[in-house]
PDB file of N, CA and C in Angstrom:
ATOM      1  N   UNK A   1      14.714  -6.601  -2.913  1.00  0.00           N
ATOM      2  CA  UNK A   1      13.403  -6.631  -3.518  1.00  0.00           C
ATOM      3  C   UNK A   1      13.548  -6.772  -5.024  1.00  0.00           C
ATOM      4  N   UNK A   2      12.563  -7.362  -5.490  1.00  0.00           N
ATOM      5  CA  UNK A   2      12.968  -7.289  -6.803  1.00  0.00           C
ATOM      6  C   UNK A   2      12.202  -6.742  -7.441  1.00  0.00           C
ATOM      7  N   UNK A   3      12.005  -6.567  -9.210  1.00  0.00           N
ATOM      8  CA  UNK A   3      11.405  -5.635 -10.344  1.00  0.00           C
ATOM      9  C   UNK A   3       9.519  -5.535  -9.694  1.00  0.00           C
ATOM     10  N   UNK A   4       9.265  -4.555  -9.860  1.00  0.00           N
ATOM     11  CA  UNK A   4       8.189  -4.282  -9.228  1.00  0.00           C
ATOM     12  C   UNK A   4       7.384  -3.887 -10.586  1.00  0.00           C
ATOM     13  N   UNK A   5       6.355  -4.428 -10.766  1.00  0.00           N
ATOM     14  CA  UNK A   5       5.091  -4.186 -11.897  1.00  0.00           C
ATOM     15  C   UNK A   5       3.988  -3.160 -11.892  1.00  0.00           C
ATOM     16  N   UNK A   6       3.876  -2.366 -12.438  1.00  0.00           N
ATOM     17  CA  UNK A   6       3.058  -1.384 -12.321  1.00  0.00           C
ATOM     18  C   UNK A   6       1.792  -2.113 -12.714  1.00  0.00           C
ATOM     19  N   UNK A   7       0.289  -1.247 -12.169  1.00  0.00           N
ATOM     20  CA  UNK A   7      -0.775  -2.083 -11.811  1.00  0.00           C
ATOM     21  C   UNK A   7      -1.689  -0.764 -11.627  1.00  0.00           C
ATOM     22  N   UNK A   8      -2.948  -0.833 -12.074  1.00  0.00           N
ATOM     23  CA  UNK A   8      -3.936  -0.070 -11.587  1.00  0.00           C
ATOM     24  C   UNK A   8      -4.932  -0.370 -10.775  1.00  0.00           C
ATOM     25  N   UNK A   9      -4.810   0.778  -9.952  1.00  0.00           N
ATOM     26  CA  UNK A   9      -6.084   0.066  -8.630  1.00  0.00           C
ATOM     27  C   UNK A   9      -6.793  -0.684  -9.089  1.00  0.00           C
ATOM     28  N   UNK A  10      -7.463  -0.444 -10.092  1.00  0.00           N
ATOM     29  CA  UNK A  10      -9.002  -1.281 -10.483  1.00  0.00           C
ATOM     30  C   UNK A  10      -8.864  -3.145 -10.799  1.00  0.00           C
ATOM     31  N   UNK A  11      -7.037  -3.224 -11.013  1.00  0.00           N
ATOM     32  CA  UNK A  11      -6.736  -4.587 -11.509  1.00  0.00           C
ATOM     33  C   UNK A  11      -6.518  -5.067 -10.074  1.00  0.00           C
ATOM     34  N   UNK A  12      -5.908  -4.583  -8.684  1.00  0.00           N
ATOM     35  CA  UNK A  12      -5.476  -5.236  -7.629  1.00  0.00           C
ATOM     36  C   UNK A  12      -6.556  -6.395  -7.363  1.00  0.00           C
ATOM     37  N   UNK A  13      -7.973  -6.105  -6.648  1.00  0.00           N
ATOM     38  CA  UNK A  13      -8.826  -6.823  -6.606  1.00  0.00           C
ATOM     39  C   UNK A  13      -8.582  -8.123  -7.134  1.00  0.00           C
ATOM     40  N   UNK A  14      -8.339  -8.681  -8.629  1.00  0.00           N
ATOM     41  CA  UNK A  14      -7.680  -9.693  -8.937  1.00  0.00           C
ATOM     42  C   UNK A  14      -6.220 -10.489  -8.215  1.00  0.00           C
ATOM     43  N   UNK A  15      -5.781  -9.905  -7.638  1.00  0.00           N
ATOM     44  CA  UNK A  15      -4.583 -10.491  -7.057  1.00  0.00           C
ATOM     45  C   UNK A  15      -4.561 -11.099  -5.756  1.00  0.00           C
ATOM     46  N   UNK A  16      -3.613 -11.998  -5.753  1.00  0.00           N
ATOM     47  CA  UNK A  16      -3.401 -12.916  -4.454  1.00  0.00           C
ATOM     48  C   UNK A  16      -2.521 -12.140  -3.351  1.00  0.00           C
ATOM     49  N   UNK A  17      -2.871 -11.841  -2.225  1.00  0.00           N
ATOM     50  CA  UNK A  17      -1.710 -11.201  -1.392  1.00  0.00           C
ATOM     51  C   UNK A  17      -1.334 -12.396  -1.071  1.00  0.00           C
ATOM     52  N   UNK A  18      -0.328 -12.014  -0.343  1.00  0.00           N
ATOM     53  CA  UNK A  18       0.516 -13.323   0.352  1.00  0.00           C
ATOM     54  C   UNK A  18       0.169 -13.156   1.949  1.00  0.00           C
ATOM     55  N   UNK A  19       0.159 -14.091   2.878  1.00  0.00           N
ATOM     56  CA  UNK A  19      -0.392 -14.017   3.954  1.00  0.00           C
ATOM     57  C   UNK A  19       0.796 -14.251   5.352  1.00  0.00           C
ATOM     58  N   UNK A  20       1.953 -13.420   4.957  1.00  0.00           N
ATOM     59  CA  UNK A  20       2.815 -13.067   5.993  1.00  0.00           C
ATOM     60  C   UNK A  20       3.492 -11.577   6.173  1.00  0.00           C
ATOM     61  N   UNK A  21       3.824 -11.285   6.852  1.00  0.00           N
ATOM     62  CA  UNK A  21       4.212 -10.181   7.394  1.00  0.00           C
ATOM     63  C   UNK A  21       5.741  -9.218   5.823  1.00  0.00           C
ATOM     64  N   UNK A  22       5.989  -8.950   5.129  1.00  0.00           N
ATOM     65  CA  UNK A  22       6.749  -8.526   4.461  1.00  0.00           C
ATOM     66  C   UNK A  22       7.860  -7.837   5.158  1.00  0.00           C
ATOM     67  N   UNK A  23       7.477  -7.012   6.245  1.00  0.00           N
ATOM     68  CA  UNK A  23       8.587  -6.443   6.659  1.00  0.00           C
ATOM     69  C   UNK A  23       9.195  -6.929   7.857  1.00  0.00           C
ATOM     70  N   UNK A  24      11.068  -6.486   8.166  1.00  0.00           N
ATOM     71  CA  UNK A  24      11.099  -7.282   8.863  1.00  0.00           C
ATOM     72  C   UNK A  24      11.532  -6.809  10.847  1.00  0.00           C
ATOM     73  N   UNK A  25      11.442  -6.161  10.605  1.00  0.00           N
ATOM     74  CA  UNK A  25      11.189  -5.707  12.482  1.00  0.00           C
ATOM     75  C   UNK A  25      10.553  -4.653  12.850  1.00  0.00           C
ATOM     76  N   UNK A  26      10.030  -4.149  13.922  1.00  0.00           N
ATOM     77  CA  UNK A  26       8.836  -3.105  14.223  1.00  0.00           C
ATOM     78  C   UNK A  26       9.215  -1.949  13.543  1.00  0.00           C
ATOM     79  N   UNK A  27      10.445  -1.579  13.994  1.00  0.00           N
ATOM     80  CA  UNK A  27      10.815   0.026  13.422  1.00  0.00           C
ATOM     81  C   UNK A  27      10.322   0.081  12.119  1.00  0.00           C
ATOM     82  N   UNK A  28      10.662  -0.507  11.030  1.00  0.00           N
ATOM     83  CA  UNK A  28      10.276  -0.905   9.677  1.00  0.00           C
ATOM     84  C   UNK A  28       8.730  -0.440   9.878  1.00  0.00           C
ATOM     85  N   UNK A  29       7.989  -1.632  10.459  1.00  0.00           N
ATOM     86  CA  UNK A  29       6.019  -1.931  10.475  1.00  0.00           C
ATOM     87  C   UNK A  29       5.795  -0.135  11.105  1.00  0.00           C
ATOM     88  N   UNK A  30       6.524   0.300  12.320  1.00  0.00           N
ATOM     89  CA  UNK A  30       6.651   2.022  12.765  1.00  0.00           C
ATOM     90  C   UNK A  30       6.241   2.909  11.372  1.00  0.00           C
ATOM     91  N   UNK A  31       7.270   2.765  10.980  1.00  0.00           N
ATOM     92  CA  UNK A  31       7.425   3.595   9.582  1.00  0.00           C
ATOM     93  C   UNK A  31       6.298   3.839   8.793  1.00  0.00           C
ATOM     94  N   UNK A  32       6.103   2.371   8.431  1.00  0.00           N
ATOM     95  CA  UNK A  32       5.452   2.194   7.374  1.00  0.00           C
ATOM     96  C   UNK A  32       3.754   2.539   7.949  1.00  0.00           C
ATOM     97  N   UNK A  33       3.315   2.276   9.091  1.00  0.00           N
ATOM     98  CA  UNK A  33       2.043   3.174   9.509  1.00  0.00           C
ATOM     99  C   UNK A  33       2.063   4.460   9.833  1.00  0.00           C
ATOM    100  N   UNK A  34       3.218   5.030  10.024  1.00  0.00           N
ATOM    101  CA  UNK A  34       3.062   6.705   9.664  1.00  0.00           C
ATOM    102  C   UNK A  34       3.335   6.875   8.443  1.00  0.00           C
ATOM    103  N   UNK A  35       3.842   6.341   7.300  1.00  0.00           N
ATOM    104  CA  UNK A  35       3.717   6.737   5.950  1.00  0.00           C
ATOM    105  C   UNK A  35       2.431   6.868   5.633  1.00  0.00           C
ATOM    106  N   UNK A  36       1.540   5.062   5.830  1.00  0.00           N
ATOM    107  CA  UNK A  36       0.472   5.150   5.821  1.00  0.00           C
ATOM    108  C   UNK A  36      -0.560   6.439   6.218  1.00  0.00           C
ATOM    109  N   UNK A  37      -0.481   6.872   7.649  1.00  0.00           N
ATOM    110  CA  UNK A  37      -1.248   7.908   8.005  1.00  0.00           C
ATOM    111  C   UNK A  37      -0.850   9.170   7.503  1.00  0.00           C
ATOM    112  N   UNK A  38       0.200   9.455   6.700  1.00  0.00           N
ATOM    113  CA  UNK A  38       0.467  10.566   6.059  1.00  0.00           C
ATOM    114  C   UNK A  38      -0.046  11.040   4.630  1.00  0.00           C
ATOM    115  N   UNK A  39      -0.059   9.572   4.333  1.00  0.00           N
ATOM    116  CA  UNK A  39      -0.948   9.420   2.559  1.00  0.00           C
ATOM    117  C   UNK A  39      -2.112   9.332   2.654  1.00  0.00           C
ATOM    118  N   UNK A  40      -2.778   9.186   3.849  1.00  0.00           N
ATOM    119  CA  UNK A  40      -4.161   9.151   4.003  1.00  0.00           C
ATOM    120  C   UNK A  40      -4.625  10.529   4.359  1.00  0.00           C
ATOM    121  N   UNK A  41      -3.972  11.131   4.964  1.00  0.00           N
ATOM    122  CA  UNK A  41      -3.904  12.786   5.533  1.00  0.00           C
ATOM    123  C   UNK A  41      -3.967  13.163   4.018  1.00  0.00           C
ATOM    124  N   UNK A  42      -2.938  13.073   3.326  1.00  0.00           N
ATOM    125  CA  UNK A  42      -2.941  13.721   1.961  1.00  0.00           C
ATOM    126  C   UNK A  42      -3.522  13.437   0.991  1.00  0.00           C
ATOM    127  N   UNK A  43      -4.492  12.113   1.127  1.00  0.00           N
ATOM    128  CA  UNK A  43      -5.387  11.675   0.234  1.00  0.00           C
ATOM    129  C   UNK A  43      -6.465  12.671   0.179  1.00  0.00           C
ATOM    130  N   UNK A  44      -7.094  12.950   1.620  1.00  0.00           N
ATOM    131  CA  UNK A  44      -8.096  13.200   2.008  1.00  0.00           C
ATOM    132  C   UNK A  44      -8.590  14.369   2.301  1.00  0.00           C
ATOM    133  N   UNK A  45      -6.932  15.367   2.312  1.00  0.00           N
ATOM    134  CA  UNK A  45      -6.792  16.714   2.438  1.00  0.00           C
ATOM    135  C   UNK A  45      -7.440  17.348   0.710  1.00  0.00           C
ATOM    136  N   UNK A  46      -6.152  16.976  -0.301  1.00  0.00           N
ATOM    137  CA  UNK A  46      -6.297  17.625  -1.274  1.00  0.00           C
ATOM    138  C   UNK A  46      -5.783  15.954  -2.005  1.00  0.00           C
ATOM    139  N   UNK A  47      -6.525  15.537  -2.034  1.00  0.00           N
ATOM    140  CA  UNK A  47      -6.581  14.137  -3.277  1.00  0.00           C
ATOM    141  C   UNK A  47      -5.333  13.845  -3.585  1.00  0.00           C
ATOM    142  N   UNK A  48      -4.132  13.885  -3.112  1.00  0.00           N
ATOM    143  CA  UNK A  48      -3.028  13.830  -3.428  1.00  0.00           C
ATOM    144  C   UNK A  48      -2.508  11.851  -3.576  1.00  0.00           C
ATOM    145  N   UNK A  49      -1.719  11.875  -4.154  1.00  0.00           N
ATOM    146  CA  UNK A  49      -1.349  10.096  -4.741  1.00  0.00           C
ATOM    147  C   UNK A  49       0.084  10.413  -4.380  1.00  0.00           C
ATOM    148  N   UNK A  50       0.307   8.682  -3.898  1.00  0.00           N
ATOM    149  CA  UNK A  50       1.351   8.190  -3.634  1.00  0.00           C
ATOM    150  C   UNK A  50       1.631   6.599  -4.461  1.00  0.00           C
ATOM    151  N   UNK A  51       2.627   6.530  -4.315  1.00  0.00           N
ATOM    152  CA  UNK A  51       2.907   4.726  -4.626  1.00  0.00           C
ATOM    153  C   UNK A  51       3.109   3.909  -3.320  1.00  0.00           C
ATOM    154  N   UNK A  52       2.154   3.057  -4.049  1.00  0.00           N
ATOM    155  CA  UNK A  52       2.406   2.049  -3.029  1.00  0.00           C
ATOM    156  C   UNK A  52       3.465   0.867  -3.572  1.00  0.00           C
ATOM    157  N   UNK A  53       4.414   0.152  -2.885  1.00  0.00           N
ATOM    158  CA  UNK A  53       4.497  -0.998  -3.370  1.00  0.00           C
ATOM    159  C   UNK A  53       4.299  -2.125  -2.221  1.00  0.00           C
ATOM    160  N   UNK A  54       3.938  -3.158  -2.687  1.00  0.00           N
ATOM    161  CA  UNK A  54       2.951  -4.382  -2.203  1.00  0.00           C
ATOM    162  C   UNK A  54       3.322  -5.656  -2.950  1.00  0.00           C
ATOM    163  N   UNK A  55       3.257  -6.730  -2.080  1.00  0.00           N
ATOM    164  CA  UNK A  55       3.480  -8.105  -2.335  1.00  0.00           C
ATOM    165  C   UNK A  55       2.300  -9.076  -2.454  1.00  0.00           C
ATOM    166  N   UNK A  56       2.707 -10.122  -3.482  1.00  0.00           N
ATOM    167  CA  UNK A  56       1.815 -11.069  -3.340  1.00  0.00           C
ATOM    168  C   UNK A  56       2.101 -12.095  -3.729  1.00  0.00           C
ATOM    169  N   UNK A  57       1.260 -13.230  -4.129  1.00  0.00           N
ATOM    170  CA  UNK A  57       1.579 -14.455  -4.252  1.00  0.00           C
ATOM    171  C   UNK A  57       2.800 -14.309  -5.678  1.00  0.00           C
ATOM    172  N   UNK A  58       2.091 -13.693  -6.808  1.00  0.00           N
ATOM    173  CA  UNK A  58       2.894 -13.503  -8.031  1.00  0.00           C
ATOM    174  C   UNK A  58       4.299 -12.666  -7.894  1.00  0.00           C
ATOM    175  N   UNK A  59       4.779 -11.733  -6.958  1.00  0.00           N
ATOM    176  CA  UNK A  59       5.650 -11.032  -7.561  1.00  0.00           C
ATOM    177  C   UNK A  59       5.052  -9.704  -6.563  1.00  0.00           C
ATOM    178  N   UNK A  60       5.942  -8.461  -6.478  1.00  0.00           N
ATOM    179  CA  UNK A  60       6.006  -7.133  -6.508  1.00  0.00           C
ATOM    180  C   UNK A  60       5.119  -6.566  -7.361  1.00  0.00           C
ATOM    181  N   UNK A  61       4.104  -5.281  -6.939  1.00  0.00           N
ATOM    182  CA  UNK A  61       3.220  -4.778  -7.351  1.00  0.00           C
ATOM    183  C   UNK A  61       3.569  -3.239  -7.216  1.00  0.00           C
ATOM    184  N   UNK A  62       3.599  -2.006  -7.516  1.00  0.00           N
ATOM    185  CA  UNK A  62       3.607  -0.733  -7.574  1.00  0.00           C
ATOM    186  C   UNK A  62       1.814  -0.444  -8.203  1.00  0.00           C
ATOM    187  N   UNK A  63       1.173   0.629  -7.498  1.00  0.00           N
ATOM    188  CA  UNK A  63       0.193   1.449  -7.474  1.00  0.00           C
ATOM    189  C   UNK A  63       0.497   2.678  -7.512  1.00  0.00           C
ATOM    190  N   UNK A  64       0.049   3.551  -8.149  1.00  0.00           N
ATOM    191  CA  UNK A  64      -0.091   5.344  -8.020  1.00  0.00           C
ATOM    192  C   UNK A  64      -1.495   5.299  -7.880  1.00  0.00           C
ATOM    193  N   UNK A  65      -1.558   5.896  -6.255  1.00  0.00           N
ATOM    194  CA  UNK A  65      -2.949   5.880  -5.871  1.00  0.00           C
ATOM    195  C   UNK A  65      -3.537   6.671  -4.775  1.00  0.00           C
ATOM    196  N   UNK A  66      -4.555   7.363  -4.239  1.00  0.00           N
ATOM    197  CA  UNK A  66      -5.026   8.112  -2.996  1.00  0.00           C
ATOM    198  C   UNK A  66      -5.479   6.948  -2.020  1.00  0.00           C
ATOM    199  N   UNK A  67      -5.248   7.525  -1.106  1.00  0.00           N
ATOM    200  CA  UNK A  67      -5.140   6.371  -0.026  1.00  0.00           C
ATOM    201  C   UNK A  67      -6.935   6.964   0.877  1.00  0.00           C
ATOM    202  N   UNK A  68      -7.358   6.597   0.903  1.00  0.00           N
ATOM    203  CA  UNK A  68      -8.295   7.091   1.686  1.00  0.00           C
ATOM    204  C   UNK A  68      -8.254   6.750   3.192  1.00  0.00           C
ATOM    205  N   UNK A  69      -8.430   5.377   3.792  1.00  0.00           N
ATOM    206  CA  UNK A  69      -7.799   5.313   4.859  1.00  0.00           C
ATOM    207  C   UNK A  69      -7.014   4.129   4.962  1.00  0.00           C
ATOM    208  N   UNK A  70      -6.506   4.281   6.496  1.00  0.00           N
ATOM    209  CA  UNK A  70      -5.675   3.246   6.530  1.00  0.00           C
ATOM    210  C   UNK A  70      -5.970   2.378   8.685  1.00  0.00           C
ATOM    211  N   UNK A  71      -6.075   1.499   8.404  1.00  0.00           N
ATOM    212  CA  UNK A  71      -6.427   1.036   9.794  1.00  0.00           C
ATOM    213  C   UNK A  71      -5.101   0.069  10.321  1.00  0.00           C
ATOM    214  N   UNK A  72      -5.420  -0.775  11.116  1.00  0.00           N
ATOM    215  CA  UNK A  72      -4.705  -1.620  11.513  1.00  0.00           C
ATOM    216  C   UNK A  72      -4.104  -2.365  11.002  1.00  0.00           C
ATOM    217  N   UNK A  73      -5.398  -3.281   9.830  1.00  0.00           N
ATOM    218  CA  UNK A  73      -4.960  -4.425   9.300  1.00  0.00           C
ATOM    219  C   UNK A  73      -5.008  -4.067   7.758  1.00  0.00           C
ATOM    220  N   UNK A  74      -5.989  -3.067   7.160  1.00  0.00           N
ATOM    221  CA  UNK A  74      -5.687  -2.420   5.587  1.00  0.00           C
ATOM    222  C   UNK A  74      -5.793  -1.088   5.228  1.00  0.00           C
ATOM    223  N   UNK A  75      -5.263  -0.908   4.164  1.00  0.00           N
ATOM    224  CA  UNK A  75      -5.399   0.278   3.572  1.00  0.00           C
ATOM    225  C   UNK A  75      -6.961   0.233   2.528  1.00  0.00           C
ATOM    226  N   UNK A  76      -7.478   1.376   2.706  1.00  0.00           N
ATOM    227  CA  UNK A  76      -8.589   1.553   1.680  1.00  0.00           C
ATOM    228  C   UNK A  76      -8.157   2.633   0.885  1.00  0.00           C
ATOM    229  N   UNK A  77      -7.790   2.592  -0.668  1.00  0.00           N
ATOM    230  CA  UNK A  77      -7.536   3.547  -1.769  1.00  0.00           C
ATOM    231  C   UNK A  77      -9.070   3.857  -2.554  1.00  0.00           C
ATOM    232  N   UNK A  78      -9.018   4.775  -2.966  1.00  0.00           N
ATOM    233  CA  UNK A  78     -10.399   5.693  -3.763  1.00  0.00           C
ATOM    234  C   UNK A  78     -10.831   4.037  -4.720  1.00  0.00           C
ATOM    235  N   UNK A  79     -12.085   4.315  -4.669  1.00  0.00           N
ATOM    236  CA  UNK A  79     -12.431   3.502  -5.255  1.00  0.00           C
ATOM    237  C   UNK A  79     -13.141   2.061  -4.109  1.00  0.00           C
ATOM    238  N   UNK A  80     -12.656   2.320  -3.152  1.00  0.00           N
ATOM    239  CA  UNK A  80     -12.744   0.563  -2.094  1.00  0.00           C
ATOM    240  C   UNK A  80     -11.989  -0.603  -2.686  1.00  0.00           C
ATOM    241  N   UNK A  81     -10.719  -0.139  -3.141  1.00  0.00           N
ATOM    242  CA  UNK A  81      -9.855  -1.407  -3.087  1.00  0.00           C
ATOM    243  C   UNK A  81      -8.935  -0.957  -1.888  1.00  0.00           C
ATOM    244  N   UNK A  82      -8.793  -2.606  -1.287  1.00  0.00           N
ATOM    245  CA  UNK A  82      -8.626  -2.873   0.048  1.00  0.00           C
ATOM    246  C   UNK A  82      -7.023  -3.657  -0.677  1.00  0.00           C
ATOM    247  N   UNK A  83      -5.824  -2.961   0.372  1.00  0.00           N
ATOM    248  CA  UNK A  83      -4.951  -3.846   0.433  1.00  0.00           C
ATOM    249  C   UNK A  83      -4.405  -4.039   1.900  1.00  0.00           C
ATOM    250  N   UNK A  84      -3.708  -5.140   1.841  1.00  0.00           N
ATOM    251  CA  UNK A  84      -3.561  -5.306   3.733  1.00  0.00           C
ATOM    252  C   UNK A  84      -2.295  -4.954   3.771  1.00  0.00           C
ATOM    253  N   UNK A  85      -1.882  -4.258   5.322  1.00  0.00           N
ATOM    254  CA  UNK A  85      -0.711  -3.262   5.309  1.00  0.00           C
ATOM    255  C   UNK A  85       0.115  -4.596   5.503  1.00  0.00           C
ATOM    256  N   UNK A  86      -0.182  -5.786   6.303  1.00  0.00           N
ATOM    257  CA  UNK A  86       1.157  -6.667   6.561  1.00  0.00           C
ATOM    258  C   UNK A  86       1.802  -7.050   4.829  1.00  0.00           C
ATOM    259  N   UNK A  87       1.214  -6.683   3.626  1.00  0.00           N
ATOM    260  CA  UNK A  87       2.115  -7.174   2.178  1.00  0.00           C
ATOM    261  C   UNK A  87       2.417  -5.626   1.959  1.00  0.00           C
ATOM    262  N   UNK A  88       2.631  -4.501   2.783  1.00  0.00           N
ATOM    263  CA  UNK A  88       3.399  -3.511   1.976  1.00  0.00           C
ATOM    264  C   UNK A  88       4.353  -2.716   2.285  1.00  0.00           C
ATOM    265  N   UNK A  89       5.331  -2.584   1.106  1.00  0.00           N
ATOM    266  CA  UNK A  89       6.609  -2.440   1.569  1.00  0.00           C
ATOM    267  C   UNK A  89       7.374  -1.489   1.663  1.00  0.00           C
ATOM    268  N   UNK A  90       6.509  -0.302   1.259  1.00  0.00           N
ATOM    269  CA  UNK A  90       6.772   1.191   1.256  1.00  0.00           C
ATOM    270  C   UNK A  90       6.295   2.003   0.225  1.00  0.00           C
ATOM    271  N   UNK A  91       5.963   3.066   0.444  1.00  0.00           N
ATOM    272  CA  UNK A  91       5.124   4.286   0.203  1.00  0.00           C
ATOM    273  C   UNK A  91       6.022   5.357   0.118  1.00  0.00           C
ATOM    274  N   UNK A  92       5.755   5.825  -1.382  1.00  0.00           N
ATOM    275  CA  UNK A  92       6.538   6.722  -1.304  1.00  0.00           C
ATOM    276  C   UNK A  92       5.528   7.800  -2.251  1.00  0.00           C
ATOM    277  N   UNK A  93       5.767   8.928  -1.501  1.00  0.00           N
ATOM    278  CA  UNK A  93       6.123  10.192  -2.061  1.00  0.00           C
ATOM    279  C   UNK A  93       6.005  11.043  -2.889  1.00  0.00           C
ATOM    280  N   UNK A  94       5.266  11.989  -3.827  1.00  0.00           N
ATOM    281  CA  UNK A  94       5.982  12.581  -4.745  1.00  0.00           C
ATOM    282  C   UNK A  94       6.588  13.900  -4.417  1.00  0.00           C
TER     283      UNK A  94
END
């Protein structure tokens, strides 16, 4: 992966996702929707933020952000910016 750009929710909206899958076999896509449902648990519990990082047409993206929910096909962070889980590439933590 390469250098990843820090970004504030409010700028994503402007950006191009890319329209293929980022990761590359289920266990991976596994993961990454229980990360998902864990940052959304902790969004929603006690407002808690995670990073996201996410792909798009330009380059690698990093977010510090509350996840509010997360479905099938996107994530919704505070605010109603929508990113789609097939451009993201892991969630991490603090």
């Amino acid at each position: 992966m390469s250098l990843t750009t820090s970004i504030n929710k409010e700028d994503i909206n402007a950006l191009h996702f890319i329209s293929y899958e980022v990761l590359d076999n289920d266990e991976q896509k596994s993961n990454r929707k229980s990360e998902l449902e864990n940052a959304m648990k902790l969004g929603n519990s006690d407002h808690g933020k995670v990073k996201i990082v996410f792909a798009t047409e330009t380059g690698y993206f990093e977010v510090e952000t509350t996840v509010w929910a997360s479905t099938d096909g996107n994530v919704t962070l505070k605010g109603g910016v929508i990113i789609p889980i097939h451009c993201i590439l892991k969630v991490n933590f603090h």
